[in-house]
PDB file of N, CA and C in Angstrom:
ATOM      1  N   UNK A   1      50.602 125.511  64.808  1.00  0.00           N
ATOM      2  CA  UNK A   1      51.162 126.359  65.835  1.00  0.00           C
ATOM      3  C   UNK A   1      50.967 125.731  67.210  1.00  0.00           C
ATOM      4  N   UNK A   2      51.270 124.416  67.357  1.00  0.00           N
ATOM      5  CA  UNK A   2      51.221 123.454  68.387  1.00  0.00           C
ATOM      6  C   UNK A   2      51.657 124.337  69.796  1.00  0.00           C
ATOM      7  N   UNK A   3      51.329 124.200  71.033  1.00  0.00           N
ATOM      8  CA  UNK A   3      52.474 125.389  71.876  1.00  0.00           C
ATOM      9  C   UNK A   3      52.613 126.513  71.791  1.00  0.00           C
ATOM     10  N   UNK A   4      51.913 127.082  70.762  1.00  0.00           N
ATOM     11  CA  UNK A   4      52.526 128.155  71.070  1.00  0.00           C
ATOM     12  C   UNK A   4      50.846 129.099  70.966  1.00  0.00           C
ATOM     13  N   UNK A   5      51.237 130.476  71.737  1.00  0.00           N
ATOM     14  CA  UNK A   5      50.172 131.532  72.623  1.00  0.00           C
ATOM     15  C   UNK A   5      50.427 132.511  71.862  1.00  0.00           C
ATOM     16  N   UNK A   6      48.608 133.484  71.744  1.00  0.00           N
ATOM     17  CA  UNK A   6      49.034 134.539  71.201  1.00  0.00           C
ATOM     18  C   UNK A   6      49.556 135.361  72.965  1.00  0.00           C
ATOM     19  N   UNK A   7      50.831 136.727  72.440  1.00  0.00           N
ATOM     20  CA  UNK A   7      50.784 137.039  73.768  1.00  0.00           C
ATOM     21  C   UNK A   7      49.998 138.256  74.059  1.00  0.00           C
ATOM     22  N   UNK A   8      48.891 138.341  73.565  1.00  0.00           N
ATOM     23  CA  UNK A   8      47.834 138.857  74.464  1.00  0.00           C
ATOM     24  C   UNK A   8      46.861 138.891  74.997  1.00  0.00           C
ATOM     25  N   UNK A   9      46.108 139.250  75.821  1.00  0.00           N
ATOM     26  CA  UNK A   9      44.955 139.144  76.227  1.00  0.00           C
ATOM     27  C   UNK A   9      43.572 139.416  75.467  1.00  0.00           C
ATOM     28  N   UNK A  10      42.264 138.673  75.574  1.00  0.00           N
ATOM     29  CA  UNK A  10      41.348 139.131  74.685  1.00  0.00           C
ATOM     30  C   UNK A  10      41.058 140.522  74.748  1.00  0.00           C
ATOM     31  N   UNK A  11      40.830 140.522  76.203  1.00  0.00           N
ATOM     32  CA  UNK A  11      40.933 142.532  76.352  1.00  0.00           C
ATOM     33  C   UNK A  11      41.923 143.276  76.024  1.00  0.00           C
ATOM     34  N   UNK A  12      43.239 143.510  76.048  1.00  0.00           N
ATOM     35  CA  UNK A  12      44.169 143.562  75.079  1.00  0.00           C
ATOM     36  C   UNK A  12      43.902 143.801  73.698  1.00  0.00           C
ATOM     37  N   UNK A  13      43.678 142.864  73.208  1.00  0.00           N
ATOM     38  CA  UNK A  13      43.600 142.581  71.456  1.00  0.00           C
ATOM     39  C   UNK A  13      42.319 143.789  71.029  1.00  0.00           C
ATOM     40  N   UNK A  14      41.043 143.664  71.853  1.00  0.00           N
ATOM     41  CA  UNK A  14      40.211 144.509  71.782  1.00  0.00           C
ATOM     42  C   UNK A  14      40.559 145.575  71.566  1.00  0.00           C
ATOM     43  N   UNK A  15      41.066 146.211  72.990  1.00  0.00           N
ATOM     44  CA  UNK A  15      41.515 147.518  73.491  1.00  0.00           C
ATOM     45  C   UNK A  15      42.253 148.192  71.861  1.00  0.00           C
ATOM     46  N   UNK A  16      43.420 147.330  71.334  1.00  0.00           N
ATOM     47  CA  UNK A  16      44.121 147.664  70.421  1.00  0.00           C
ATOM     48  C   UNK A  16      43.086 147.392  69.134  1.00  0.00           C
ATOM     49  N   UNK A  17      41.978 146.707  68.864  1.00  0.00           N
ATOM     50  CA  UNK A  17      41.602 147.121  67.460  1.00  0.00           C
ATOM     51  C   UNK A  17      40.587 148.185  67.593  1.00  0.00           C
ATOM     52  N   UNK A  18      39.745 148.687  69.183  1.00  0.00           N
ATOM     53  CA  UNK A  18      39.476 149.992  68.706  1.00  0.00           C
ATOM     54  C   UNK A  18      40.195 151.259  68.813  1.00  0.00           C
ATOM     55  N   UNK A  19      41.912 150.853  68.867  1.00  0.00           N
ATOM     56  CA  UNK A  19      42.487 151.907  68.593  1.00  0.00           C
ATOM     57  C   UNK A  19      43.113 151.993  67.290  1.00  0.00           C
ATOM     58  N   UNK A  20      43.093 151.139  67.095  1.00  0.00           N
ATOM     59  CA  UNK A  20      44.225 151.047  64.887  1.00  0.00           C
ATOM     60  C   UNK A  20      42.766 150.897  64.121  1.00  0.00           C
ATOM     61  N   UNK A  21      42.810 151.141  63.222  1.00  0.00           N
ATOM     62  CA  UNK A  21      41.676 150.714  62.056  1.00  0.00           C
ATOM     63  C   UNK A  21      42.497 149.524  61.609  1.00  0.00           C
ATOM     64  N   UNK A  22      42.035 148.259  61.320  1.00  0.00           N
ATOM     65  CA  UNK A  22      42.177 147.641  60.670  1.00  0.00           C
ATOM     66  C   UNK A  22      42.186 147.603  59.114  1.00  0.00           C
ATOM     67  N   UNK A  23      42.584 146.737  58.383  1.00  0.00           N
ATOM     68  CA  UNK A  23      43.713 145.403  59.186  1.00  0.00           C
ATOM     69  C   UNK A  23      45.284 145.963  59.195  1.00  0.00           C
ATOM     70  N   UNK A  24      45.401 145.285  60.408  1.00  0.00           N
ATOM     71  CA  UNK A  24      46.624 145.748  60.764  1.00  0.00           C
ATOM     72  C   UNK A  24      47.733 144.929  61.109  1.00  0.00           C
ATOM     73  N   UNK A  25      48.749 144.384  61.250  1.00  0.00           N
ATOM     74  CA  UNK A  25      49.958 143.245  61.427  1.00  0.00           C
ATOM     75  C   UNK A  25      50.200 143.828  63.517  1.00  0.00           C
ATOM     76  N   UNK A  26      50.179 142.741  64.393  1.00  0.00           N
ATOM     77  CA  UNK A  26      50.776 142.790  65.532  1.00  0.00           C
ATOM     78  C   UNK A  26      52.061 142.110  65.729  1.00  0.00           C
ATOM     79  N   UNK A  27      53.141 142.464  65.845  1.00  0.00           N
ATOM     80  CA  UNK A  27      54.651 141.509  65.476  1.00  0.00           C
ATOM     81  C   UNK A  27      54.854 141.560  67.525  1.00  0.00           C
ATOM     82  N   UNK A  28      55.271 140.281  68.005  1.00  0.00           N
ATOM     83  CA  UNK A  28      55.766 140.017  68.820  1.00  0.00           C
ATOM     84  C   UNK A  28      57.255 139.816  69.160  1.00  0.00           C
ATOM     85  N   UNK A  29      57.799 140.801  69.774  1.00  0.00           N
ATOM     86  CA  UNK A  29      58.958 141.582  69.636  1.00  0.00           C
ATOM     87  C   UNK A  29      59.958 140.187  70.464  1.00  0.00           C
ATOM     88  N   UNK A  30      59.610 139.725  71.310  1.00  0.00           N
ATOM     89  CA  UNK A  30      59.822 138.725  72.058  1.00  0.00           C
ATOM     90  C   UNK A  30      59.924 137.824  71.400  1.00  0.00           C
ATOM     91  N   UNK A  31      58.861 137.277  70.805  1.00  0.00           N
ATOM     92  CA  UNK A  31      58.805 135.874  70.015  1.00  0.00           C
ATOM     93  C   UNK A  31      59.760 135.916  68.744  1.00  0.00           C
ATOM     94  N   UNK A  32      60.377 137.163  68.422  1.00  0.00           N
ATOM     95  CA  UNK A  32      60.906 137.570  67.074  1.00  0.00           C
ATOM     96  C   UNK A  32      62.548 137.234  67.595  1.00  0.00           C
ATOM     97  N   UNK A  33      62.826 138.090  68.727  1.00  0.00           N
ATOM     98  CA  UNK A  33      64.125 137.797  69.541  1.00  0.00           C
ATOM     99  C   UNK A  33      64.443 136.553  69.495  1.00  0.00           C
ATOM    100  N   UNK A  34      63.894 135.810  70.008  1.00  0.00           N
ATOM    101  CA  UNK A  34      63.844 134.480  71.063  1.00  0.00           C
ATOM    102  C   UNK A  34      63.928 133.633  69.461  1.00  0.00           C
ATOM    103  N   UNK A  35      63.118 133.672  68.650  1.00  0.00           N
ATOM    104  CA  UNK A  35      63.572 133.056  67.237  1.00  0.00           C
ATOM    105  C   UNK A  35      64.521 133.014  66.466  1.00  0.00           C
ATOM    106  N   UNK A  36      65.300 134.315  66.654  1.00  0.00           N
ATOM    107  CA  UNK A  36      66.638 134.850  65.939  1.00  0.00           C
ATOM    108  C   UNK A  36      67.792 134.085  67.027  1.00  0.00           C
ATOM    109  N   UNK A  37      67.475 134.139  68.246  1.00  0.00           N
ATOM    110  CA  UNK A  37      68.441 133.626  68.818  1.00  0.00           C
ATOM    111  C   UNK A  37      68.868 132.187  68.740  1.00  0.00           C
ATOM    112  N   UNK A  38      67.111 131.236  69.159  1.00  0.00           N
ATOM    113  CA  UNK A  38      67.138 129.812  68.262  1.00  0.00           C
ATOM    114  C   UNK A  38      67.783 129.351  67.087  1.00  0.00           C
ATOM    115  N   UNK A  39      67.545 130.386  66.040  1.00  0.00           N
ATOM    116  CA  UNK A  39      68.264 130.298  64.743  1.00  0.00           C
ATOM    117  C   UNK A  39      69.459 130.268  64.843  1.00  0.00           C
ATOM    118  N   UNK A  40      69.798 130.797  65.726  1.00  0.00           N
ATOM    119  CA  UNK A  40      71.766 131.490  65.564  1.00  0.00           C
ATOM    120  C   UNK A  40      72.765 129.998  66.479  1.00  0.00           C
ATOM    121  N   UNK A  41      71.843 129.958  67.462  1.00  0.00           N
ATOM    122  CA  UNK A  41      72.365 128.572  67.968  1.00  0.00           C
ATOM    123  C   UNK A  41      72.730 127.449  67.065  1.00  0.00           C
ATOM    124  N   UNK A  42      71.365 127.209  66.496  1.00  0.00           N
ATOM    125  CA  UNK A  42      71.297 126.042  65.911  1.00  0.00           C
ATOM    126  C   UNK A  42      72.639 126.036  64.578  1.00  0.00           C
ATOM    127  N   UNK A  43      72.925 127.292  64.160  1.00  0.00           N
ATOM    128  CA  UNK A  43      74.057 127.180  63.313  1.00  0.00           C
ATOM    129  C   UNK A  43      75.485 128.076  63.748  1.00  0.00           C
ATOM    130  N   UNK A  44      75.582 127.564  65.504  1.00  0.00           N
ATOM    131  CA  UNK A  44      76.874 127.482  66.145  1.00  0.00           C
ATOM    132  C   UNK A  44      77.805 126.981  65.969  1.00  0.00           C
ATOM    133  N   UNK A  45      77.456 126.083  65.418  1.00  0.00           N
ATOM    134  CA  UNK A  45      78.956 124.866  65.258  1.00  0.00           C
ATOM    135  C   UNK A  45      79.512 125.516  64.025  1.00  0.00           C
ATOM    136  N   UNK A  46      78.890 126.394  63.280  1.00  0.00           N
ATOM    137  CA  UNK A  46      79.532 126.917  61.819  1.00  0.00           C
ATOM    138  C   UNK A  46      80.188 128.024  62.523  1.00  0.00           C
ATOM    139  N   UNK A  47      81.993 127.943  62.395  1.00  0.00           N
ATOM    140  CA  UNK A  47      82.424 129.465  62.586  1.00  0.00           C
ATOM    141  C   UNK A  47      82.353 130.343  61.599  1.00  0.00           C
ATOM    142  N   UNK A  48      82.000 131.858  61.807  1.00  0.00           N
ATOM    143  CA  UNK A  48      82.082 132.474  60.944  1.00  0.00           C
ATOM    144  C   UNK A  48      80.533 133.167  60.283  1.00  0.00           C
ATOM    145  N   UNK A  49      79.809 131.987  60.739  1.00  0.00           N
ATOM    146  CA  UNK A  49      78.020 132.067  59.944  1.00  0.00           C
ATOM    147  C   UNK A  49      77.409 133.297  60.455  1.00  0.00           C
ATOM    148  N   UNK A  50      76.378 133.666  59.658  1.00  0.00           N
ATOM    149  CA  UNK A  50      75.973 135.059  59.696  1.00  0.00           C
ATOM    150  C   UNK A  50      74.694 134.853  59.284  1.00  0.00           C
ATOM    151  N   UNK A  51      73.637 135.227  59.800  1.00  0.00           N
ATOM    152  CA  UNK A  51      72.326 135.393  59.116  1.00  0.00           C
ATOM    153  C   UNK A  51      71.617 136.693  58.471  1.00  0.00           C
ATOM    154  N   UNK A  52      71.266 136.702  57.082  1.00  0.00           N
ATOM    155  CA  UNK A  52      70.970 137.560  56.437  1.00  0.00           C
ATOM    156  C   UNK A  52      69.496 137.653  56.150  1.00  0.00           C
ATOM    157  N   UNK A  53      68.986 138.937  56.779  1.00  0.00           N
ATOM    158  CA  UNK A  53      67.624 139.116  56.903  1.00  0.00           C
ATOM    159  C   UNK A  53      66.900 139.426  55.572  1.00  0.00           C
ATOM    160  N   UNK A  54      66.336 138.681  54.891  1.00  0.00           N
ATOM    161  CA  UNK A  54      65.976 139.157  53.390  1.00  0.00           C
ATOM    162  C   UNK A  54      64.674 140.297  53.617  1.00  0.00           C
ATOM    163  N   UNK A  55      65.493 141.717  53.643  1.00  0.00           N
ATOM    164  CA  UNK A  55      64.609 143.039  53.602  1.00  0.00           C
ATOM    165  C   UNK A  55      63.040 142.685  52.483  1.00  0.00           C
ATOM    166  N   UNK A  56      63.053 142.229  51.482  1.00  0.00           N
ATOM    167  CA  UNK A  56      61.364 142.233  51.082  1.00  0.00           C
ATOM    168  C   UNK A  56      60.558 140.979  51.505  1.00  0.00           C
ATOM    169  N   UNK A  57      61.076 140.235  52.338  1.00  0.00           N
ATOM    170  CA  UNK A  57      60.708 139.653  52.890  1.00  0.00           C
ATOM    171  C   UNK A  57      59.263 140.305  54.269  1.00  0.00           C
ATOM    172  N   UNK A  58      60.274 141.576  54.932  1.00  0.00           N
ATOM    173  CA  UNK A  58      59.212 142.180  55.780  1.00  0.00           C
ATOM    174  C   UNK A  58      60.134 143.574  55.416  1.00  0.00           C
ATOM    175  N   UNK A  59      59.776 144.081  54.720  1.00  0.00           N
ATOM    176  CA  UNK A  59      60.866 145.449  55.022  1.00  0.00           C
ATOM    177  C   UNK A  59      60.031 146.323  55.929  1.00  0.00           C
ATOM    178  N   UNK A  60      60.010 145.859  57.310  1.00  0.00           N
ATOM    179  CA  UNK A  60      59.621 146.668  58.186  1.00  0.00           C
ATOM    180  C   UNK A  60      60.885 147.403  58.925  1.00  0.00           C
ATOM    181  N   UNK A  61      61.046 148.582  59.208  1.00  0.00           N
ATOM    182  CA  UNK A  61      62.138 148.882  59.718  1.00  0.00           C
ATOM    183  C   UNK A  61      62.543 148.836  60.967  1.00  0.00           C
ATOM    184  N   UNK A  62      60.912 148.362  61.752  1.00  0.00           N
ATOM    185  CA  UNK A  62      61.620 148.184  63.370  1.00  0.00           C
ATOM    186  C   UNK A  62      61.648 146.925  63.953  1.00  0.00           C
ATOM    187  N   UNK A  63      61.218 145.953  62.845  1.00  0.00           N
ATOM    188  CA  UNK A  63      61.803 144.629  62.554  1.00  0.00           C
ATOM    189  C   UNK A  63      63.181 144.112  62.258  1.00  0.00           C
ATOM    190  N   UNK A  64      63.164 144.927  61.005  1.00  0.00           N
ATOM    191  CA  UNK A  64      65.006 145.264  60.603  1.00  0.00           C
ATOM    192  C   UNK A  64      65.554 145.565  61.946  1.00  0.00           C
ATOM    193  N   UNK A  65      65.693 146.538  62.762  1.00  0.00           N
ATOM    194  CA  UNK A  65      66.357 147.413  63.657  1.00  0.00           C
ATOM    195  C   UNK A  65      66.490 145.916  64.966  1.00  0.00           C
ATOM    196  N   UNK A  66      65.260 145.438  64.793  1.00  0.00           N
ATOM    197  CA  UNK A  66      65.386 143.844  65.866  1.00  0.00           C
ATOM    198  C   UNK A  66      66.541 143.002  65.878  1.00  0.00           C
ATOM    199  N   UNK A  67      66.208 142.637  64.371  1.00  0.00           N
ATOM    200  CA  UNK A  67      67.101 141.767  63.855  1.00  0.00           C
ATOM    201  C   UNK A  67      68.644 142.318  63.907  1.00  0.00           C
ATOM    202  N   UNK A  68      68.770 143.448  63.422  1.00  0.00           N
ATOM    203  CA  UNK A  68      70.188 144.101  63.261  1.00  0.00           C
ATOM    204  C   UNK A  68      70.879 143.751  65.297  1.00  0.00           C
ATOM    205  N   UNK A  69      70.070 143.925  65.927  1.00  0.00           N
ATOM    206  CA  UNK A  69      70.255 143.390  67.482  1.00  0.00           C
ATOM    207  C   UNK A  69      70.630 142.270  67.907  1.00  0.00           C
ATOM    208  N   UNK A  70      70.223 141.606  66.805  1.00  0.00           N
ATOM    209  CA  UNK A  70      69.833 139.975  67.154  1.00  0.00           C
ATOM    210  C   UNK A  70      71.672 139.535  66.513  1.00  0.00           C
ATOM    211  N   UNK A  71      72.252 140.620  65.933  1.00  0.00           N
ATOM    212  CA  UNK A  71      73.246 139.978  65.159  1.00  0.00           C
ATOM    213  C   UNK A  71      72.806 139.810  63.595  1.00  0.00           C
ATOM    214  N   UNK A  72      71.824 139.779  62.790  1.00  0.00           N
ATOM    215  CA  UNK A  72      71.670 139.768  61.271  1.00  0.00           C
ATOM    216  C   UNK A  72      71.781 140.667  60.460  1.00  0.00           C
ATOM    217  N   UNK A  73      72.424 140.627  59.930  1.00  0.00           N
ATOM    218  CA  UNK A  73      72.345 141.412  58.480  1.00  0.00           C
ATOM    219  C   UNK A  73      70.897 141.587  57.474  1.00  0.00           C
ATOM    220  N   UNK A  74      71.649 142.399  56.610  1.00  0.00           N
ATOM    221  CA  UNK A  74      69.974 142.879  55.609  1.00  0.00           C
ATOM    222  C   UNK A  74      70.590 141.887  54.647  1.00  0.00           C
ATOM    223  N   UNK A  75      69.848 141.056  53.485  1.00  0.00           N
ATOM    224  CA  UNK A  75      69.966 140.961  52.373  1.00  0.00           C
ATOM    225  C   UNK A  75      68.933 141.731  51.192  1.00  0.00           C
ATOM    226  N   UNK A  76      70.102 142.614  50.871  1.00  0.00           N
ATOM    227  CA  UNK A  76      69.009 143.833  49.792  1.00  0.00           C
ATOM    228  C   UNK A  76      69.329 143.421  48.442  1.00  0.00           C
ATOM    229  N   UNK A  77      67.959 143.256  47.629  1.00  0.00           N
ATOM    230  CA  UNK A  77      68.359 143.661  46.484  1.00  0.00           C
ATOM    231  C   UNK A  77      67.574 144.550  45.517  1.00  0.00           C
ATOM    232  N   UNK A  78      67.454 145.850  46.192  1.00  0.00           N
ATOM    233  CA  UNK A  78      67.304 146.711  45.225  1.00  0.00           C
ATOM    234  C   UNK A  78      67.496 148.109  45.902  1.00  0.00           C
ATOM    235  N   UNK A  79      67.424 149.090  45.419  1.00  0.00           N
ATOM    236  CA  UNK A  79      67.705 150.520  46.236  1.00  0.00           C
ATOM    237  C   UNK A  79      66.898 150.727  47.023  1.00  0.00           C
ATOM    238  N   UNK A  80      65.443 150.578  46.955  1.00  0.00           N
ATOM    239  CA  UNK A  80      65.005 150.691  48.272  1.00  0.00           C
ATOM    240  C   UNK A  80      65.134 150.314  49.353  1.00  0.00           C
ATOM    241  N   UNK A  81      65.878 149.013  49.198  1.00  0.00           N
ATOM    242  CA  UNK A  81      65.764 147.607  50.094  1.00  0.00           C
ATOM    243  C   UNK A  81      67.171 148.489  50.725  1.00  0.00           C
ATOM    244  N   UNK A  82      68.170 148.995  50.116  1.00  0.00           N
ATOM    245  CA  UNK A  82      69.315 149.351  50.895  1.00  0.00           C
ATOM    246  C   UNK A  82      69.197 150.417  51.444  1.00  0.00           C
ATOM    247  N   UNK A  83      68.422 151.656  51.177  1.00  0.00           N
ATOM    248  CA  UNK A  83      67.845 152.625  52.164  1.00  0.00           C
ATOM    249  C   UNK A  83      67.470 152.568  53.330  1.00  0.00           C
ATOM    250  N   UNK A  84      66.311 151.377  53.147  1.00  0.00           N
ATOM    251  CA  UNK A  84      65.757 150.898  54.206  1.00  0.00           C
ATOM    252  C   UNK A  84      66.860 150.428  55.338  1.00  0.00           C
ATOM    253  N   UNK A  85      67.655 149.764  54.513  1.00  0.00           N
ATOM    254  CA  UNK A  85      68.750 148.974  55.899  1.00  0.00           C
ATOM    255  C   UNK A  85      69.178 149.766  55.843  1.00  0.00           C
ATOM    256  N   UNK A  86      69.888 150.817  55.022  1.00  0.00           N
ATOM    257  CA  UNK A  86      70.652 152.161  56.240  1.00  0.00           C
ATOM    258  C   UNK A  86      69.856 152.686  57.047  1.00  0.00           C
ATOM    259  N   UNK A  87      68.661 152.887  56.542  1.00  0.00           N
ATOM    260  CA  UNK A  87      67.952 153.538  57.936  1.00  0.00           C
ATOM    261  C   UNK A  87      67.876 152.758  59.234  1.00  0.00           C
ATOM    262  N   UNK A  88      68.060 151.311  58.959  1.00  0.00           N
ATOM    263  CA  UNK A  88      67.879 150.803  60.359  1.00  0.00           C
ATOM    264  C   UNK A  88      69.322 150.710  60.708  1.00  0.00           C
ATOM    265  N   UNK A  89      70.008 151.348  60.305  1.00  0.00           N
ATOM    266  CA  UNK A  89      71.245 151.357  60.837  1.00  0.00           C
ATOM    267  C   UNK A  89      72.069 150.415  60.872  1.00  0.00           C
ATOM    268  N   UNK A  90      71.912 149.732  59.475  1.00  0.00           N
ATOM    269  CA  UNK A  90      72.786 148.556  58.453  1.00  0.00           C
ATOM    270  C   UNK A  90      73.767 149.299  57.438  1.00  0.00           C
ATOM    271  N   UNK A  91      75.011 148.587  57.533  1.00  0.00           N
ATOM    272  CA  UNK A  91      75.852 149.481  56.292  1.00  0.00           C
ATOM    273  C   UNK A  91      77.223 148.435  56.332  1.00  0.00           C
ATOM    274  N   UNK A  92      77.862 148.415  55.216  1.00  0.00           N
ATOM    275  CA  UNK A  92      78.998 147.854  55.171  1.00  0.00           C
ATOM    276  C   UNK A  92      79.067 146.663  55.006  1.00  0.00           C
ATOM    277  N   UNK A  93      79.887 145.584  55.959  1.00  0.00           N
ATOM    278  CA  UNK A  93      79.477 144.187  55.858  1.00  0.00           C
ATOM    279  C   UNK A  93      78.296 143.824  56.302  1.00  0.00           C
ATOM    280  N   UNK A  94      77.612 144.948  56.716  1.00  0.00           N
ATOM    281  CA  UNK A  94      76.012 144.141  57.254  1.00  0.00           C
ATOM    282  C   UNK A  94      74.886 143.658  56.189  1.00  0.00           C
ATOM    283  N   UNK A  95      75.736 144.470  55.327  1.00  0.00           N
ATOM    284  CA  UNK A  95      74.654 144.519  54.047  1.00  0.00           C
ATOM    285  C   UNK A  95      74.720 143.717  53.124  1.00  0.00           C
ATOM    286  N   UNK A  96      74.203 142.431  52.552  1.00  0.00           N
ATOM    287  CA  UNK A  96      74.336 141.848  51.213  1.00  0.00           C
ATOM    288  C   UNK A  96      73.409 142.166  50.504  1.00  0.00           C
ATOM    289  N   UNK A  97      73.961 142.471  49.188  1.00  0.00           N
ATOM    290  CA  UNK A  97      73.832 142.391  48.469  1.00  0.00           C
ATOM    291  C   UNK A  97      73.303 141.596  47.072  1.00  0.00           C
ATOM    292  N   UNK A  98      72.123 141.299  46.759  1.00  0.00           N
ATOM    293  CA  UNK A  98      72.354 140.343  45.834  1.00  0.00           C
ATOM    294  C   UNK A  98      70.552 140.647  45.068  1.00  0.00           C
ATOM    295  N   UNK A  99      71.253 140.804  43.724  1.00  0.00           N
ATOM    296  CA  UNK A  99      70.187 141.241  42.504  1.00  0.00           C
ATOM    297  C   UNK A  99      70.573 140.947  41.361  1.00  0.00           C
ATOM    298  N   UNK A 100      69.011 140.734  40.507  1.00  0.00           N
ATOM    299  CA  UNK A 100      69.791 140.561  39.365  1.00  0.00           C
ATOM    300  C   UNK A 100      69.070 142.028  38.754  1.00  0.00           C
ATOM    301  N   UNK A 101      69.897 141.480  37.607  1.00  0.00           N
ATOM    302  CA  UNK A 101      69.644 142.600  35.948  1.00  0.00           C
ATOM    303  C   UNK A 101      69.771 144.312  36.852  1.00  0.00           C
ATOM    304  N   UNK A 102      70.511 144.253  37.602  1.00  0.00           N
ATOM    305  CA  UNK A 102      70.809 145.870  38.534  1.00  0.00           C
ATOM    306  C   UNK A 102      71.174 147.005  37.708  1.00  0.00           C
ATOM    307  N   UNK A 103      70.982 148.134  38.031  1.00  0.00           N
ATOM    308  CA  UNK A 103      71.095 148.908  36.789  1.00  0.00           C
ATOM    309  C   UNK A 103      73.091 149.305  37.677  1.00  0.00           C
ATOM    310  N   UNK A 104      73.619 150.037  37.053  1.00  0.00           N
ATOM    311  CA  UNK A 104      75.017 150.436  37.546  1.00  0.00           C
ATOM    312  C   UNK A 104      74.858 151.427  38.636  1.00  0.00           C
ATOM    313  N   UNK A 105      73.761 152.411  38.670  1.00  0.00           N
ATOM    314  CA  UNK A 105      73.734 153.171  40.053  1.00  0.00           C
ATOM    315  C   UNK A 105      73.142 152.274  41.232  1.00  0.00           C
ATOM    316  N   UNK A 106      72.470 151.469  41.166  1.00  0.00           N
ATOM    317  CA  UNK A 106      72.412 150.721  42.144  1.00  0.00           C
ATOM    318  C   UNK A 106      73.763 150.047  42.738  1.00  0.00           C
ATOM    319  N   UNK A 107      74.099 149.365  41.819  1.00  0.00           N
ATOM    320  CA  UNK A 107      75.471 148.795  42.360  1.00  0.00           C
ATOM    321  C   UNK A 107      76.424 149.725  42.674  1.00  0.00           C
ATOM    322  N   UNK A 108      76.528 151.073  42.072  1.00  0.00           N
ATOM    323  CA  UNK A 108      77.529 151.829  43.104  1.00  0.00           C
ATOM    324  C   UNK A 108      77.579 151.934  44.174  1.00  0.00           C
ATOM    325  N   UNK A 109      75.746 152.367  44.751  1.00  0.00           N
ATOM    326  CA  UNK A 109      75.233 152.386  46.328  1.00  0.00           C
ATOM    327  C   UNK A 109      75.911 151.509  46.819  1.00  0.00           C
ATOM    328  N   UNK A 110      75.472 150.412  45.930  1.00  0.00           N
ATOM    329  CA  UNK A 110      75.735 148.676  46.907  1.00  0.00           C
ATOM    330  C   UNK A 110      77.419 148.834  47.516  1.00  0.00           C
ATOM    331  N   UNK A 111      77.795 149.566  46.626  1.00  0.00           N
ATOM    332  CA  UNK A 111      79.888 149.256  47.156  1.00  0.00           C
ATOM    333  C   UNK A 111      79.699 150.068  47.928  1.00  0.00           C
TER     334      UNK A 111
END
């Protein structure tokens, strides 16, 4: 992690672990942006390209809700995974799709 800072302060970091019980995940909302956007550049020259956020990857939903900002799609594959992206307010072409051995009510959702 050559370059790169956590962005907070030691008092900060404190302040926040005697307020959460640990252990707990801190996501940098900034550093998350600023990555999605890097990403999207770098595959500019492709018209048409789309980046698909693989939901169990982090199925956090206000991660999802980032990304859905950033321009990405969900890639779900299973019913929870597509709940989740409707809740972050993914649907339609935002959504791929892709599972195996799916039972048939899943794939109805999926259409």
């Amino acid at each position: 992690m050559t370059g790169k800072t956590i962005p907070f302060s030691a008092t900060k970091l404190r302040k926040i672990i005697n307020e959460y019980p640990t252990p707990f995940h801190i996501y940098d909302e900034k550093a998350i942006r600023n990555n999605a956007r890097v990403m999207c550049r770098a595959f500019s020259w492709n018209d048409g390209f789309r980046e698909y956020f693989a939901v169990k990857a982090t199925p956090n939903p206000y991660i999802m809700k980032i990304l859905a900002a950033e321009g990405f799609g969900a890639d779900c594959s299973s019913l929870p995974e597509l709940i989740l992206a409707e809740k972050a307010g993914l649907g339609g072409e935002n959504i791929m799709f892709t599972s195996n051995d799916t039972p048939d009510c899943e794939i109805m959702k999926a259409a």
